[in-house]
Structure formats: structure tokens, C-alpha cells
C-alpha atoms as a PDB file:
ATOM      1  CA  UNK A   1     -23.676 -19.130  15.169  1.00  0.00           C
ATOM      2  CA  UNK A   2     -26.856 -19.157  13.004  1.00  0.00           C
ATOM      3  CA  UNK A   3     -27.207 -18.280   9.338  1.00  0.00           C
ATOM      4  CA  UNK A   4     -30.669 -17.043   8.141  1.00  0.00           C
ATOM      5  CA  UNK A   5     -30.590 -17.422   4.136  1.00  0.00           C
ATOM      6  CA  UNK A   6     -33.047 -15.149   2.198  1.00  0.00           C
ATOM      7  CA  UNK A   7     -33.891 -14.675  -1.277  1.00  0.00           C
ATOM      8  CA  UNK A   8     -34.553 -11.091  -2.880  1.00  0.00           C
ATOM      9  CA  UNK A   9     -35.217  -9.462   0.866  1.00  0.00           C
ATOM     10  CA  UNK A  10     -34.808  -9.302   4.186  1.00  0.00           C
ATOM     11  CA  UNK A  11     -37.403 -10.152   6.532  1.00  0.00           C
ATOM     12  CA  UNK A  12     -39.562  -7.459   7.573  1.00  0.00           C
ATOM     13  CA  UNK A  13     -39.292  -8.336  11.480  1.00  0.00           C
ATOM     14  CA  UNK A  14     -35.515  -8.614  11.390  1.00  0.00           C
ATOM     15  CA  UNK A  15     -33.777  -5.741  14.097  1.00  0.00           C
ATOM     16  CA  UNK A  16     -30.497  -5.429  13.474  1.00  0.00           C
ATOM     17  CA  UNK A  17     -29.820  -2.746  16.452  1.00  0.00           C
ATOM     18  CA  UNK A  18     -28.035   0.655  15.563  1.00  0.00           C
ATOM     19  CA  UNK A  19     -24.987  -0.761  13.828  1.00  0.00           C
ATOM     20  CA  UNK A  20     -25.370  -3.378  11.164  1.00  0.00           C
ATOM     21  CA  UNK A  21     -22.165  -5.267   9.571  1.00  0.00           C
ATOM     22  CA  UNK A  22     -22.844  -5.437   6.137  1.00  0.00           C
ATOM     23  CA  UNK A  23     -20.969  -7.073   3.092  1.00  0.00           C
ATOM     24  CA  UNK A  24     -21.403  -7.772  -0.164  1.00  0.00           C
ATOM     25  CA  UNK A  25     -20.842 -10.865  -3.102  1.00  0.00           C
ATOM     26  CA  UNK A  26     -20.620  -9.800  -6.522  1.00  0.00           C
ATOM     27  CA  UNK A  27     -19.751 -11.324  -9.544  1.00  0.00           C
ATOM     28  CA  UNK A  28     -16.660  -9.468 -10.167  1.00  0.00           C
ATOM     29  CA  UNK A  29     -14.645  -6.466  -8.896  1.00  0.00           C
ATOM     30  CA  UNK A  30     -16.261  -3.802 -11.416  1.00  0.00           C
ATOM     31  CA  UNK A  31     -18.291  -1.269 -10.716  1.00  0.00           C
ATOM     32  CA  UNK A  32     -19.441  -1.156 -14.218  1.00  0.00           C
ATOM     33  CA  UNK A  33     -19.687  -4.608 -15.704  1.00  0.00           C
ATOM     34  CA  UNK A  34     -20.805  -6.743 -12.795  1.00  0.00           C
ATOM     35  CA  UNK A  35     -24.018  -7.346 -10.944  1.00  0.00           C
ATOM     36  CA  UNK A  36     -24.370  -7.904  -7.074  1.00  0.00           C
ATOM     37  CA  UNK A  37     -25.070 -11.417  -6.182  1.00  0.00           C
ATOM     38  CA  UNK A  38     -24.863 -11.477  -2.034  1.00  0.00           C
ATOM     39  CA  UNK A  39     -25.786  -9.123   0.543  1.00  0.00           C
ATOM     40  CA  UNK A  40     -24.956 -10.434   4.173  1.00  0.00           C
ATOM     41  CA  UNK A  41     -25.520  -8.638   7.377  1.00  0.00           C
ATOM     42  CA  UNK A  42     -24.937  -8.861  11.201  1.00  0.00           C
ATOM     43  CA  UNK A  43     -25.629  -7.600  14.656  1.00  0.00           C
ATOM     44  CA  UNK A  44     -22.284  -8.122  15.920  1.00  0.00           C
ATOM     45  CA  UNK A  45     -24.314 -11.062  17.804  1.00  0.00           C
ATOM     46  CA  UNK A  46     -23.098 -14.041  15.955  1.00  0.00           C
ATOM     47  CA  UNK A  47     -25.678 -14.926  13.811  1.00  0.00           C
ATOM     48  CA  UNK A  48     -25.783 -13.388  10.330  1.00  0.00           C
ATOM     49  CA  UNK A  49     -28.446 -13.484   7.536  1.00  0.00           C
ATOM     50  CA  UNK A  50     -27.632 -13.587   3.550  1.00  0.00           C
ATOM     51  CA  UNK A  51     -30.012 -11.679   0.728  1.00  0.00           C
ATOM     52  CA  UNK A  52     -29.445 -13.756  -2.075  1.00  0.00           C
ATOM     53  CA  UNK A  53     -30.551 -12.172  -5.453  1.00  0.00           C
ATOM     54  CA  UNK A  54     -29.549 -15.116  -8.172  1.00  0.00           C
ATOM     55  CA  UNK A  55     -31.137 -13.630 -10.523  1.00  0.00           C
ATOM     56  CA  UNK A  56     -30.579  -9.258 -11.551  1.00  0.00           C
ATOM     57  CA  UNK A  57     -33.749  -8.300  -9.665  1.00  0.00           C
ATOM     58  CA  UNK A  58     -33.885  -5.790  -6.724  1.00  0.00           C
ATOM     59  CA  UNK A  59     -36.959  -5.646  -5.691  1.00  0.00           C
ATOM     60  CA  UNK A  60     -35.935  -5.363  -2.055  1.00  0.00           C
ATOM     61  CA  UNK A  61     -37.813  -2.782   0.387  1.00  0.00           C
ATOM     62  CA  UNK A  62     -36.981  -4.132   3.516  1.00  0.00           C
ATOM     63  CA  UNK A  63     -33.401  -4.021   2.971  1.00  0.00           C
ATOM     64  CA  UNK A  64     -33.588  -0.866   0.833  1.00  0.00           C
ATOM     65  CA  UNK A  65     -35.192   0.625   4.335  1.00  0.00           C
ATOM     66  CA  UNK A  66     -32.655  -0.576   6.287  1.00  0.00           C
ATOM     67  CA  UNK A  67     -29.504   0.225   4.359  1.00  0.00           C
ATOM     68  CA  UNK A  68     -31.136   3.785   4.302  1.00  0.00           C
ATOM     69  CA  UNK A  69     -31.959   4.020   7.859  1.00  0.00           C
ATOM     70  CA  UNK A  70     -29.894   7.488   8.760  1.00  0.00           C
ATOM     71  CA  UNK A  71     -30.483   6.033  12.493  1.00  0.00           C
ATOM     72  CA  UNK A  72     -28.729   2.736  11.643  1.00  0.00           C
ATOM     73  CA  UNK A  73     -24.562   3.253  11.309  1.00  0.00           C
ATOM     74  CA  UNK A  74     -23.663   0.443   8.199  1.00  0.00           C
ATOM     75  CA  UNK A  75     -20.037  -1.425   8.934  1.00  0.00           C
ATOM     76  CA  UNK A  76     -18.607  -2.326   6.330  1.00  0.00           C
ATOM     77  CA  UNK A  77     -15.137  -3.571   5.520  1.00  0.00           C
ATOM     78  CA  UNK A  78     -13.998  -1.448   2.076  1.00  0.00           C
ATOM     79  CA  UNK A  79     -17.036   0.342   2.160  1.00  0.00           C
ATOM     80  CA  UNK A  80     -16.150   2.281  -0.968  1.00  0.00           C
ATOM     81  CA  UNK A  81     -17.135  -0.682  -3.162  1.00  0.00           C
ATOM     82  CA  UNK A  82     -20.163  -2.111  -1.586  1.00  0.00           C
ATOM     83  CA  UNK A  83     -21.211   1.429  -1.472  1.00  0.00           C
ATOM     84  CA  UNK A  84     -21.021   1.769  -4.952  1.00  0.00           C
ATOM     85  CA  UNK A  85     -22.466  -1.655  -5.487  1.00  0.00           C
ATOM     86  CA  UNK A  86     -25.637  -1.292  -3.137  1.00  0.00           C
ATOM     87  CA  UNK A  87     -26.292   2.426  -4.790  1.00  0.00           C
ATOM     88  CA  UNK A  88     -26.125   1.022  -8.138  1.00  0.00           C
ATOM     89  CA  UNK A  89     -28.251  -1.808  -7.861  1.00  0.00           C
ATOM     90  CA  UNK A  90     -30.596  -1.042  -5.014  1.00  0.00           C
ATOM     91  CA  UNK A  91     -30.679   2.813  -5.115  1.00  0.00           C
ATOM     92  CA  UNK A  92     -29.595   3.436  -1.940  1.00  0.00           C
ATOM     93  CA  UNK A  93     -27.122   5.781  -0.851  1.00  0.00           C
ATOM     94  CA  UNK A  94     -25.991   4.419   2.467  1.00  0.00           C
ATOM     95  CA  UNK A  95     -24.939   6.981   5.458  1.00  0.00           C
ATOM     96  CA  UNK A  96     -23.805   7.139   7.857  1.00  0.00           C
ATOM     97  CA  UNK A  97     -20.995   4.607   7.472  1.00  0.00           C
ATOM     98  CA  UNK A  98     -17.819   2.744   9.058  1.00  0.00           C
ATOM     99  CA  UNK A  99     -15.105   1.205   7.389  1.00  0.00           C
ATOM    100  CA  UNK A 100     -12.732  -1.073   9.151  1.00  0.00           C
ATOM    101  CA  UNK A 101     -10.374  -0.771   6.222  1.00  0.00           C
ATOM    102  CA  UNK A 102      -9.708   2.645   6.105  1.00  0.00           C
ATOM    103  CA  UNK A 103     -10.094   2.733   9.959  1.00  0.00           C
ATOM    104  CA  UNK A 104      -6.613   0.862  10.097  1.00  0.00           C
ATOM    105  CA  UNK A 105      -5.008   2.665   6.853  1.00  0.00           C
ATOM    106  CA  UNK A 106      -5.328   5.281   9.281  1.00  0.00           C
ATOM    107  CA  UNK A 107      -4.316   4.277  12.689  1.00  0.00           C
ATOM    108  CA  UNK A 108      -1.970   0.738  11.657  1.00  0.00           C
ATOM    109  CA  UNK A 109       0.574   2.820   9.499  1.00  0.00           C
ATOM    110  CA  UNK A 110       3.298   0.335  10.319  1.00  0.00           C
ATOM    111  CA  UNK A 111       1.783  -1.893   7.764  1.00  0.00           C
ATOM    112  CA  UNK A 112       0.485  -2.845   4.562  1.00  0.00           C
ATOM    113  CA  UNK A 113      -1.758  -5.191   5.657  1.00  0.00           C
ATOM    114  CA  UNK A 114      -5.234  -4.012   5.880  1.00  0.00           C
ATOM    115  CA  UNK A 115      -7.108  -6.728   4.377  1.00  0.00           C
ATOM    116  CA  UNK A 116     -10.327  -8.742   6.353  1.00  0.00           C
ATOM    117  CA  UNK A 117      -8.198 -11.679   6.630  1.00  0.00           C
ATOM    118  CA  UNK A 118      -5.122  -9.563   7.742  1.00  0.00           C
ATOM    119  CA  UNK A 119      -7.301  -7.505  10.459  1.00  0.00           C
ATOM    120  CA  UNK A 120      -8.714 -11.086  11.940  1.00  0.00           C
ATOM    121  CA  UNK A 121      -5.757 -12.826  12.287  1.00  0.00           C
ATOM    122  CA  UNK A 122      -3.740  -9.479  13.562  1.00  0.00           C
ATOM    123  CA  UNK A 123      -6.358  -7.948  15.610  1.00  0.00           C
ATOM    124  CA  UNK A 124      -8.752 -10.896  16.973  1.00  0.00           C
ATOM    125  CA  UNK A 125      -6.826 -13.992  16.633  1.00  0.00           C
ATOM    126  CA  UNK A 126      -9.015 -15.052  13.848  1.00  0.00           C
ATOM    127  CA  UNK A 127      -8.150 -16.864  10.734  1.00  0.00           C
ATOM    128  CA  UNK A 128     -11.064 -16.955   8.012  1.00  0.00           C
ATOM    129  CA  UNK A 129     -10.880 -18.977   4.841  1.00  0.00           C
ATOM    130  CA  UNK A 130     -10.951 -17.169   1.471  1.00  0.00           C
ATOM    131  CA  UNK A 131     -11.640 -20.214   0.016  1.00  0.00           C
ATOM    132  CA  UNK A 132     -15.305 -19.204  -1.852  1.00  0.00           C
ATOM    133  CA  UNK A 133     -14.148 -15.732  -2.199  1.00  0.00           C
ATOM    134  CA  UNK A 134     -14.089 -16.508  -6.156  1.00  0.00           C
ATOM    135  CA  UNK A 135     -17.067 -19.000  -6.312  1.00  0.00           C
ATOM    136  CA  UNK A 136     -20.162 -18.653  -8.620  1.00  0.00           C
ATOM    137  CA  UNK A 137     -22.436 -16.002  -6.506  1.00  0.00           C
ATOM    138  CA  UNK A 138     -24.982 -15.607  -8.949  1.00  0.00           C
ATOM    139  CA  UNK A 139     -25.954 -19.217  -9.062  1.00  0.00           C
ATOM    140  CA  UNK A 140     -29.240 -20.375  -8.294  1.00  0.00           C
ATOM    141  CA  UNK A 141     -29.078 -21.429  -5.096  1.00  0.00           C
ATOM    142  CA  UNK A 142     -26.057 -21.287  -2.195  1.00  0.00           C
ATOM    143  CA  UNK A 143     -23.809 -23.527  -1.022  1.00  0.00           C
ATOM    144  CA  UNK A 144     -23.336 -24.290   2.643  1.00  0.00           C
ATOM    145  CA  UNK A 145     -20.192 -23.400   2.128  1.00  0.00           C
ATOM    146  CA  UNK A 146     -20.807 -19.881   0.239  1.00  0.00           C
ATOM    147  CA  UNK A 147     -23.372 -19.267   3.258  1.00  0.00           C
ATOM    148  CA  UNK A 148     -20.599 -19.751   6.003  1.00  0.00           C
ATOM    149  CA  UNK A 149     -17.897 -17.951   3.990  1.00  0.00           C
ATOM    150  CA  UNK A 150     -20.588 -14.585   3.279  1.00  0.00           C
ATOM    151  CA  UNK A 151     -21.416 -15.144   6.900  1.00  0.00           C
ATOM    152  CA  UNK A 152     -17.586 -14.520   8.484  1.00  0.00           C
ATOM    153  CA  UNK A 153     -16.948 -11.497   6.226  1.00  0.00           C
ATOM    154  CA  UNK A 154     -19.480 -10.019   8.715  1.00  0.00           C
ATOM    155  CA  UNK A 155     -19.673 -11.887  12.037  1.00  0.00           C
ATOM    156  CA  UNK A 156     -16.409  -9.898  13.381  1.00  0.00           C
ATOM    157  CA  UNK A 157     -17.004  -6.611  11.933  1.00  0.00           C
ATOM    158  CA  UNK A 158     -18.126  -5.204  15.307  1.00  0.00           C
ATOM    159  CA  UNK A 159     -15.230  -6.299  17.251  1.00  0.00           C
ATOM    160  CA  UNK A 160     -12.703  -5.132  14.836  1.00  0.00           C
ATOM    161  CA  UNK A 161     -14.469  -1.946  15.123  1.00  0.00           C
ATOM    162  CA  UNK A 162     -14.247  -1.926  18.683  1.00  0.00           C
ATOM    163  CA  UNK A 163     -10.029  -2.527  18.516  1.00  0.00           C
ATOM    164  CA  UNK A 164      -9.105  -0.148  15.858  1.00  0.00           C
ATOM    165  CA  UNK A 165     -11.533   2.378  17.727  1.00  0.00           C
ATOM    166  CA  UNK A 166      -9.343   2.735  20.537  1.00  0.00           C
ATOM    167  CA  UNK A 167      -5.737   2.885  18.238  1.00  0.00           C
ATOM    168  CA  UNK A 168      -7.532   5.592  16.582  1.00  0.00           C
ATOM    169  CA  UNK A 169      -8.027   7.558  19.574  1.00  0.00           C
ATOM    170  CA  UNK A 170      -4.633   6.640  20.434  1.00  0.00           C
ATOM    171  CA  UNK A 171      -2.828   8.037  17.374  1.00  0.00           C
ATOM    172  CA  UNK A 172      -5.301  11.160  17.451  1.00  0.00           C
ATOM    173  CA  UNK A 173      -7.056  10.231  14.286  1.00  0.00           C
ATOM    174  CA  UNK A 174     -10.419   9.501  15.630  1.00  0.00           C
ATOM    175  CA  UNK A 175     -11.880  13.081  14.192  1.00  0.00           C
ATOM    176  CA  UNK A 176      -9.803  12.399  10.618  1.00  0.00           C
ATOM    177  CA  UNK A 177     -11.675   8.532  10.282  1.00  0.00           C
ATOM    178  CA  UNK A 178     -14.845  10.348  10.904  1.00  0.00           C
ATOM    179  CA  UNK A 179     -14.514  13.026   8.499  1.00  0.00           C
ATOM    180  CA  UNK A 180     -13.186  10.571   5.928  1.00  0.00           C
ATOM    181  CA  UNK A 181     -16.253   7.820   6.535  1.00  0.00           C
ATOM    182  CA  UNK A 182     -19.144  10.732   6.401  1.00  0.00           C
ATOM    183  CA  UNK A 183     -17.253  11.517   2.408  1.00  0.00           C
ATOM    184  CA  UNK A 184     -17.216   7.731   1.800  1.00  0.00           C
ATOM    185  CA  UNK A 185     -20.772   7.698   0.163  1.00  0.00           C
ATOM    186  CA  UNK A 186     -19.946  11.062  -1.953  1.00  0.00           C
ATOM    187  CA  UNK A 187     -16.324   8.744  -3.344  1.00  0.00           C
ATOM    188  CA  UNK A 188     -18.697   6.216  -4.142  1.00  0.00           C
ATOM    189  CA  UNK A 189     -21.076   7.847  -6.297  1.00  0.00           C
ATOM    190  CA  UNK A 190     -17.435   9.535  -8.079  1.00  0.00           C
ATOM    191  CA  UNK A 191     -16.692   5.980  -8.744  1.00  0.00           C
ATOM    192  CA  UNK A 192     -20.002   5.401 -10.353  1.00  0.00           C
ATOM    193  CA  UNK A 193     -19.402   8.054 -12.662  1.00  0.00           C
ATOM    194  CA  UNK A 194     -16.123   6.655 -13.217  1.00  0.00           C
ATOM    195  CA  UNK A 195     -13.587   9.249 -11.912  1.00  0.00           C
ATOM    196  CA  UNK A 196     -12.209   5.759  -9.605  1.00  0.00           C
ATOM    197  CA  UNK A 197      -8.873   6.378 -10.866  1.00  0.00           C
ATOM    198  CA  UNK A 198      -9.025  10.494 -11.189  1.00  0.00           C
ATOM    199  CA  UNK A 199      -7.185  12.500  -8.318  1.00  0.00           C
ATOM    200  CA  UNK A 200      -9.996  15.696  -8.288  1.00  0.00           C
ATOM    201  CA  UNK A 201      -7.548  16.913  -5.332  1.00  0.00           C
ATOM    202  CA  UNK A 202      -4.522  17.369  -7.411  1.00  0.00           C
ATOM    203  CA  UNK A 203      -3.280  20.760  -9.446  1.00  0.00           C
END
């Protein structure tokens, strides 16, 4: 595994292929009130790079291009919050997109447990640390241990993909996840405008 750390952009020469696991670091869980710190990314090959923006500056084309590439599917895990985070700070609305948490809110119904960690250790054997999950991402430079923590939020994205893939075609919800990842950018952008916790579906 290598980790390529970057500050305010991505490389323009980096090739990512046609799905990209991205995550995000932020300095809190609110939409609103905080600012994105982290943005890490993967080909599903191992190796992962971080965007590190310490300071609230966004300047960021090559990424921007990339996170808007409508050729280029973005893997996320929760993608209804990095959504929101990437479109708020970098202007981009990302599509299309795959989440691996609503994937198995969909297709692992006979549990609760849909969290990264969860999906690792239930799904690939894997256990990752949360241990830097509450660390200081806006600081001015990363640790070696924030760098290998952003990394593994993305470094088994792929493969999880691959696994819950096949229950979803097994529990005939393949056509459902679809449906509900292509209105994933739209619930984003309702967050942003702050109907998060308004039902628009209800009476």
C-alpha cells in the first residue's frame, strides 16, 4: 500500500480508472457549521492519495474535474454527507454515485449494522481502527497516522462493492439501489437547504 499526500489538489496526471473510492474528513458532522478538511481517494488498487486543504481554500480544478467526471462512477461510503460536503465547498455536484451504506440497508436487512467498520469486519474479514476518526483534520499538516486512517476508509470500498453487488441481485434489489443512488445527489442538495430532517414524502 502507498499513500500519495497532497495539499489543495490532486495531481493533474493521476488516473483513477472509471470508479474512484472517495471519502471525506471534516471537522464536524454538520452540514452547516463545519468546513471539509480531507478528501481521500482510491482505485480499488491499494494505494490511495489524500487532498489536504488545512486551511478553508478550494481552489482545486483537478479534483473539481474529477469528482465531476459523468464518465467516472464516485464510491462512497454514506455518500449523502460527503455529497453535501464536496457540493458545498468545491461546487461540485457529484453523479453518478455508489454508496456501500445504503447498498447494504438494502440488501443486509437482518441487521443494524451498516457502518464502514461493521461492513469490513462482516463482509471482508477486515478490522479498521477508528482511532483518528475524531482527530484535528484541519491542522496544518497530517499525521502518519491521520494519512493511514483517511487511507482505509477508501482502500476497500471496491471490494465491498463487489460483495453487496451480488446480495443485491440476490434479494432482487439491484434496480431499487440504482434508482435510490442516481436521487442521492438531489437528497444532498435538500440537505443543504436544510430539509435533512423533513419527510417531503409524507401527507
Amino acid at each position: 500500500m502507498s499513500i500519495s499526500y497532497h495539499i489543495g489538489d490532486l495531481p493533474a496526471d493521476v488516473d483513477l480508472g472509471p470508479v474512484v473510492a472517495v471519502d471525506s474528513e471534516t471537522m464536524g458532522l454538520s452540514l452547516h457549521r463545519d468546513r471539509l478538511c480531507v478528501i481521500q481517494l482510491s482505485a480499488g488498487d491499494g494505494d490511495a492519495h489524500v487532498v489536504h486543504f488545512p486551511r478553508p481554500v478550494y481552489d482545486a480544478p483537478n479534483l473539481k474535474r474529477l469528482l465531476a467526471d459523468p464518465t467516472v462512477t464516485k464510491l462512497f461510503h454514506f455518500a449523502r454527507f460527503d455529497l453535501g460536503m464536496v457540493r458545498k465547498h468545491l461546487g461540485v455536484r457529484c453523479s453518478p454515485v455508489w454508496c456501500t451504506k445504503l447498498a447494504s440497508k438494502l440488501c443486509r436487512t437482518s441487521t443494524d449494522r451498516h457502518g464502514l467498520k461493521d461492513l469490513c469486519r462482516e463482509l471482508l474479514g477486515v478490522d479498521l481502527s477508528k482511532q483518528q476518526q475524531t482527530s484535528d483534520w484541519g491542522a496544518a499538516e497530517l499525521t502518519a497516522e491521520q494519512l493511514a486512517y483517511a487511507a482505509s476508509d477508501v482502500l476497500h470500498l471496491h471490494q465491498l462493492k463487489a460483495r453487496l453487488e451480488v446480495l443485491l441481485e440476490r434479494e432482487g434489489r439491484r434496480t431499487l439501489a440504482e434508482e435510490c443512488f442516481r436521487f442521492l445527489p438531489a437528497r444532498a442538495e435538500l440537505d443543504l437547504l436544510d430539509w435533512g430532517d423533513v419527510d417531503i414524502f409524507s401527507h
